[in-house]
N, C-alpha and C. Protein backbone atom coordinates (compact mmCIF):
# COMPACT_ATOMS: atom_id res chain seq x y z
N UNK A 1 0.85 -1.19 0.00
CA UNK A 1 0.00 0.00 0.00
C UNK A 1 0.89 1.24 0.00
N UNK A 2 0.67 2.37 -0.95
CA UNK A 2 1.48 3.48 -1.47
C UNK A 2 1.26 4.07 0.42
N UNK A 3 0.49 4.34 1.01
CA UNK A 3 0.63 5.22 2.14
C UNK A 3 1.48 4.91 3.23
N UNK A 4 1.26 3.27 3.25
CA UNK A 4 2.49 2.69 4.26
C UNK A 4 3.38 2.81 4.10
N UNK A 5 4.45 2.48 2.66
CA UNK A 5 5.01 2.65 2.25
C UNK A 5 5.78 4.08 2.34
N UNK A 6 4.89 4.82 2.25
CA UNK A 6 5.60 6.58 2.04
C UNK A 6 5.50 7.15 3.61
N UNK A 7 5.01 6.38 4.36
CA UNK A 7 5.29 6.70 6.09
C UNK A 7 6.95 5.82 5.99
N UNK A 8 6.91 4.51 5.67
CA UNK A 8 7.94 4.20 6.36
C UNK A 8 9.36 4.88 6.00
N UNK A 9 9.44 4.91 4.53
CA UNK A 9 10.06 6.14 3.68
C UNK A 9 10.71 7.57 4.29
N UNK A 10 9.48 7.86 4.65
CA UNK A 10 9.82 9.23 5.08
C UNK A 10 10.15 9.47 6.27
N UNK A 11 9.81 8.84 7.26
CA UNK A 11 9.66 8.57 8.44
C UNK A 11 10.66 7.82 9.01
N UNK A 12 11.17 7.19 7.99
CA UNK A 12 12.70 5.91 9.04
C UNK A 12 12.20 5.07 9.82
N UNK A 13 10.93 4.74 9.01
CA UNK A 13 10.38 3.39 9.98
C UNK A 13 10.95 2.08 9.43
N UNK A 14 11.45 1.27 10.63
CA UNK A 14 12.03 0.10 9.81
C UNK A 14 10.77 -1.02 9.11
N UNK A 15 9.53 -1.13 9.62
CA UNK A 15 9.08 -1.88 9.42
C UNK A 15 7.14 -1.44 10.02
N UNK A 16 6.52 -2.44 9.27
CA UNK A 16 4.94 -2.13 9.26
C UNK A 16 4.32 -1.93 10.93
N UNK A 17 5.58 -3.17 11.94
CA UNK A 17 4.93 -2.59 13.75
C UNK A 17 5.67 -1.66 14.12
N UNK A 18 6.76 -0.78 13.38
CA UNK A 18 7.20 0.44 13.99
C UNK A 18 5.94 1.51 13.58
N UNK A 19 5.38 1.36 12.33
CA UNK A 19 4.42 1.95 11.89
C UNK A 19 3.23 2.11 13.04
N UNK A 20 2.61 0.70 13.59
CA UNK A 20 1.84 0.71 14.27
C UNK A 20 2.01 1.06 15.85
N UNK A 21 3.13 0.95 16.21
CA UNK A 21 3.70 1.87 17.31
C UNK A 21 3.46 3.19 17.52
N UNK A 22 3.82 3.85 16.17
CA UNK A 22 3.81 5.41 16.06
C UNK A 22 2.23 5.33 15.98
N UNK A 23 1.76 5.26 15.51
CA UNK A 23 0.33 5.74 15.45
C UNK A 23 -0.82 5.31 16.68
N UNK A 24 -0.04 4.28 17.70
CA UNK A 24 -0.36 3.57 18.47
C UNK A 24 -1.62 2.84 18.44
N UNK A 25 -1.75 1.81 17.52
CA UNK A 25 -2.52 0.91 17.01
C UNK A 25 -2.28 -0.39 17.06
N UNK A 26 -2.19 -1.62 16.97
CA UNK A 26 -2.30 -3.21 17.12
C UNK A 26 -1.76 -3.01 16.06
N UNK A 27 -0.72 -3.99 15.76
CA UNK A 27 0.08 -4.35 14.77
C UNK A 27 -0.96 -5.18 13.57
N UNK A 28 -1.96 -5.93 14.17
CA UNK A 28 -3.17 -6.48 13.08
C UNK A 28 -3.66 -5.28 12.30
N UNK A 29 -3.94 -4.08 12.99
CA UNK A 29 -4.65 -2.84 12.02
C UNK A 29 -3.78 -2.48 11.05
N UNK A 30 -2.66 -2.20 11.44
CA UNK A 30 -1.67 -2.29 10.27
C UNK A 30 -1.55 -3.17 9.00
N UNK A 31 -1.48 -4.48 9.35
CA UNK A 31 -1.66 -5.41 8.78
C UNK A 31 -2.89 -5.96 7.80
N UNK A 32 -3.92 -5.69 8.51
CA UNK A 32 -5.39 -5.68 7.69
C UNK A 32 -5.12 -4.59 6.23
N UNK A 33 -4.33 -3.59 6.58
CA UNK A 33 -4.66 -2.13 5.78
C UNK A 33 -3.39 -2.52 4.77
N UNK A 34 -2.21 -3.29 5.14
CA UNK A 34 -1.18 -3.28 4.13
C UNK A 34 -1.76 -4.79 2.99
N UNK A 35 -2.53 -5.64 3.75
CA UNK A 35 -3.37 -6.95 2.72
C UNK A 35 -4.80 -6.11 2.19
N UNK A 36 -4.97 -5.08 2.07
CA UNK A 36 -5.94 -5.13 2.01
C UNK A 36 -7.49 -5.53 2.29
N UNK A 37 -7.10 -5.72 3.59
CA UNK A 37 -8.49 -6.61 4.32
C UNK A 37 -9.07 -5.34 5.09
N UNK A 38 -8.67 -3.87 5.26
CA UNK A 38 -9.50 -3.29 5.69
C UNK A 38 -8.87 -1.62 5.04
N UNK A 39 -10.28 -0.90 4.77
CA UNK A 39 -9.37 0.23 4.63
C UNK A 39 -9.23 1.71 5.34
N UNK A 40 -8.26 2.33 5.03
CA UNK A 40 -7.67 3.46 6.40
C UNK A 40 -8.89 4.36 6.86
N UNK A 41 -9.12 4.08 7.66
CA UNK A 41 -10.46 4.36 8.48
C UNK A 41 -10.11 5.98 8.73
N UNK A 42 -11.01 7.00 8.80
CA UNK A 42 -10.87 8.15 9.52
C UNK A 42 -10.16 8.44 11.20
N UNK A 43 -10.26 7.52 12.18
CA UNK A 43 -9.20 7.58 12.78
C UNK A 43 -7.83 7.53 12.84
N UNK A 44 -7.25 6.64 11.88
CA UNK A 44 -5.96 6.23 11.63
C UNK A 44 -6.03 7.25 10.63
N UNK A 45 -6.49 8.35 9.76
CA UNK A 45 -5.95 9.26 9.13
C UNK A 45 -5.68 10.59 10.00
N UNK A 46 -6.83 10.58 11.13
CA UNK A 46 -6.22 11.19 12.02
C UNK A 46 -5.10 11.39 12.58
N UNK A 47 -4.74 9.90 13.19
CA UNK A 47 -3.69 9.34 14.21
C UNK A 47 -2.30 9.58 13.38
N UNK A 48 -2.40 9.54 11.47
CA UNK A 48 -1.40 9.87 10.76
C UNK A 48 -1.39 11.58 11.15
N UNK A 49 -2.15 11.82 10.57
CA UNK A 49 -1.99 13.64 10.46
C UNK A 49 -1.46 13.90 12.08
N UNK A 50 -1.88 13.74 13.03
CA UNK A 50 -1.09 14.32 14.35
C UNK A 50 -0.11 13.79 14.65
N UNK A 51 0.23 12.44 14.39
CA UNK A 51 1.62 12.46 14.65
C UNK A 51 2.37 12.70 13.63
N UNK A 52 2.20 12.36 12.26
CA UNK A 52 3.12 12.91 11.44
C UNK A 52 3.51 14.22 10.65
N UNK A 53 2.28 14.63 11.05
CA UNK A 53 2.00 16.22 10.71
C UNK A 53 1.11 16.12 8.69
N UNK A 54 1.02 14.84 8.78
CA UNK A 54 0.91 14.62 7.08
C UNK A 54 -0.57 15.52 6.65
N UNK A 55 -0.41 16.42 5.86
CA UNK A 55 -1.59 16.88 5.80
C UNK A 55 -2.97 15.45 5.31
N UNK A 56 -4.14 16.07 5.38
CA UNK A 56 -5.20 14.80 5.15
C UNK A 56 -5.39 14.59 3.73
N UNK A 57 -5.07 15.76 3.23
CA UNK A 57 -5.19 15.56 1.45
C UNK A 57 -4.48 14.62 1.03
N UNK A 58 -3.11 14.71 1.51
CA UNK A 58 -1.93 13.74 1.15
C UNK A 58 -1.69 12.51 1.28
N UNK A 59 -2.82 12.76 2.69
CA UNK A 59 -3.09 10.70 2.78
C UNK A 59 -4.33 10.36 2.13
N UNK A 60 -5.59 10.71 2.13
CA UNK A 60 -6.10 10.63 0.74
C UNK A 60 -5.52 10.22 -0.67
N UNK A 61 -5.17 11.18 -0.83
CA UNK A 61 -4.30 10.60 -1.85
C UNK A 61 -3.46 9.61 -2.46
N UNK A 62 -2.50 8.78 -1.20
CA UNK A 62 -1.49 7.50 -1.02
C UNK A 62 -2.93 6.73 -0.69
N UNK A 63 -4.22 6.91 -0.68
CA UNK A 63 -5.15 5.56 -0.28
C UNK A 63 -5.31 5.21 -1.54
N UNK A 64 -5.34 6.17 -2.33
CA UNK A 64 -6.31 6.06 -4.01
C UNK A 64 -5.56 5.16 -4.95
């Protein structure tokens, strides 16, 4: 998934549960969203935008 991807990228995350660390989520939510078994819910675009400062357009965008 282009959005995980461009967190871990940008961010110096080594991997999809450092991802879910930072956003402080279950390593499964992560996981559902990188298989495609669920998709980035309005909280977790939240939980991106405040901790990463990512504007919401921009993650929009890495969903599409």
């Amino acid at each position: 998934m282009k959005l995980l991807d461009a967190l871990k990228e940008k961010y110096d995350l080594k991997n999809d549960a450092a991802i879910a660390k930072a956003l402080e989520v279950a390593p499964p939510v992560i996981s559902r969203i990188r298989n495609n078994k669920a998709q980035v819910s309005a909280d977790i675009m939240i939980r991106i935008h405040e901790t990463f400062g990512m504007p919401i357009a921009d993650i929009k965008a890495l969903c599409a």
